[in-house]
Protein backbone atom coordinates (compact mmCIF):
# COMPACT_ATOMS: atom_id res chain seq x y z
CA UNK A 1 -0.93 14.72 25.00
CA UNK A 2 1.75 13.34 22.54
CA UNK A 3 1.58 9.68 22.07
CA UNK A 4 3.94 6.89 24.28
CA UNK A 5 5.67 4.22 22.60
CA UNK A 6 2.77 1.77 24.46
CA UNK A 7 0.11 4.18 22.77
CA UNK A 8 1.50 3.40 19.38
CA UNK A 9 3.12 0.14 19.35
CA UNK A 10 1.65 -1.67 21.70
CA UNK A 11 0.77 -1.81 25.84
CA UNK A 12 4.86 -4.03 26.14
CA UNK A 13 6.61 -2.37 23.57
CA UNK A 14 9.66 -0.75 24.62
CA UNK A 15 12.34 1.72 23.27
CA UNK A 16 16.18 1.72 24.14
CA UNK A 17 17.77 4.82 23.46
CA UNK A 18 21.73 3.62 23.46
CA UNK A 19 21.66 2.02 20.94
CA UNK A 20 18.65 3.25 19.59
CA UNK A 21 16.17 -0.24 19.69
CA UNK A 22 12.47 -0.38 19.48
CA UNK A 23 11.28 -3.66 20.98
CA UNK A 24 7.32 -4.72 20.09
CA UNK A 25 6.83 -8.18 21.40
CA UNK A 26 4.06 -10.06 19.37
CA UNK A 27 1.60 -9.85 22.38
CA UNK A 28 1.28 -6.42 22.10
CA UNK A 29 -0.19 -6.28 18.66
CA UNK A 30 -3.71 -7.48 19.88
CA UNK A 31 -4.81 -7.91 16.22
CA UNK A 32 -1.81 -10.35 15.15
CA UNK A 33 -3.76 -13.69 15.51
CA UNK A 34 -1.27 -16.50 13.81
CA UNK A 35 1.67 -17.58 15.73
CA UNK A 36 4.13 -16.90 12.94
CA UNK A 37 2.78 -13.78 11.06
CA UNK A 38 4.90 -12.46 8.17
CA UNK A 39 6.57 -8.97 8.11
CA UNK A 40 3.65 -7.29 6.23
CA UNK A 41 0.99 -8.59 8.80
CA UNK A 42 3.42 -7.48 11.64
CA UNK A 43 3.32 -3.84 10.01
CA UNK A 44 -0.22 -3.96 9.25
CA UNK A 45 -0.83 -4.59 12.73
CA UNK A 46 1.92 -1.76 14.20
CA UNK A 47 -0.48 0.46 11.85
CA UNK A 48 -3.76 -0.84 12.96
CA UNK A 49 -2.32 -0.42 16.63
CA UNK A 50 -1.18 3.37 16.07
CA UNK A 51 -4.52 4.20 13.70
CA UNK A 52 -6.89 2.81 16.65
CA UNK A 53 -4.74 5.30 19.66
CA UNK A 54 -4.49 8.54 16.88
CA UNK A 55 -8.42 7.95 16.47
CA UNK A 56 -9.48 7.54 19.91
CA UNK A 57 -6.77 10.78 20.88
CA UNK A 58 -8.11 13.69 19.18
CA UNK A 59 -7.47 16.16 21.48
CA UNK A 60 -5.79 19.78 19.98
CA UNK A 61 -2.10 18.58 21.48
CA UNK A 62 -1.78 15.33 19.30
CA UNK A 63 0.06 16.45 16.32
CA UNK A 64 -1.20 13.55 14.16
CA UNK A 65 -4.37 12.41 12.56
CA UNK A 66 -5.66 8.97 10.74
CA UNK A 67 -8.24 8.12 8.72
CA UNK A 68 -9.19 4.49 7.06
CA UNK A 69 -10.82 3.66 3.91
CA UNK A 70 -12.36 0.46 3.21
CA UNK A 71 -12.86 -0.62 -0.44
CA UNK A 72 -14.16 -3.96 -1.60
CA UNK A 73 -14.03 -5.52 -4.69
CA UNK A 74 -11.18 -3.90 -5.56
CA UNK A 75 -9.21 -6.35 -8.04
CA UNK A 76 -5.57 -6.90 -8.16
CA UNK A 77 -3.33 -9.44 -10.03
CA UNK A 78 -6.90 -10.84 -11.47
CA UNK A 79 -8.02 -11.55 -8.20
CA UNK A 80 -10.59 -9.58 -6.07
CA UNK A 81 -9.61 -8.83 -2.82
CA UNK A 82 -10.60 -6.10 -0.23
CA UNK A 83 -8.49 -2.96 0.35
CA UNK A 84 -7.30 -1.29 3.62
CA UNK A 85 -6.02 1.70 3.02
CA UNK A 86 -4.35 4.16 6.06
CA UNK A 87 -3.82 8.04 5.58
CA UNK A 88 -1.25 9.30 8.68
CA UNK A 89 -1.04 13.23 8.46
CA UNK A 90 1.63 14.33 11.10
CA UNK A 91 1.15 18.15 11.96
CA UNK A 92 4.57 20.73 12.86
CA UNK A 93 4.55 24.54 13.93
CA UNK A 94 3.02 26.42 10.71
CA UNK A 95 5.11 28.61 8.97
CA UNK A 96 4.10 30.59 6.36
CA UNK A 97 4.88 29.32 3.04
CA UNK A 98 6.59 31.42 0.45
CA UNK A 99 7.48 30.92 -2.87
CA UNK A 100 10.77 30.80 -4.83
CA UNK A 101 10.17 31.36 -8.64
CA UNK A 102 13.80 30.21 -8.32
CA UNK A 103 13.05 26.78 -6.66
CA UNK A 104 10.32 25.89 -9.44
């Protein structure tokens, strides 16, 4: 089964198609914990949310996979901090590739 807007954004998240508006309300992102999180925690948690469903929906029929890798110390601007990092593969029909000497 293809993931639901719910299954990737969270369980009140909603979608409007005219005009074209994806709502997320805070309380769906279980993982936001502050009352006023910034833009990049937001995202982090839409990710988190969507990396949790893929994972737990492996199933032949979902055309996407996730995988996260955890590295700590990792040091940036002088500082050590601990690294999240998210691979999203999204999968289409296969068609085999060819190739164009001309398109090099």
């Amino acid at each position: 089964m293809q993931p639901g807007i719910t299954d990737l954004f969270g369980a009140t998240a909603t979608f409007s198609g005219s005009p074209k508006i994806l709502a997320i309300p805070l309380t769906s992102l279980p993982s936001l914990s502050g009352a006023n999180p910034t833009a990049l925690e937001i995202y982090a948690a839409i990710i988190a949310n969507a990396h949790a469903w893929i994972n737990a929906n492996t199933d032949a029929s979902v055309m996407a996979s996730s995988d996260l890798v955890i590295s700590s110390p990792i040091t940036r601007n002088g500082t050590a901090k601990t690294q999240f990092q998210f691979s999203e593969r999204f999968y289409g029909t296969y068609a085999a590739p060819t190739f164009d000497p001309n398109a090099v």
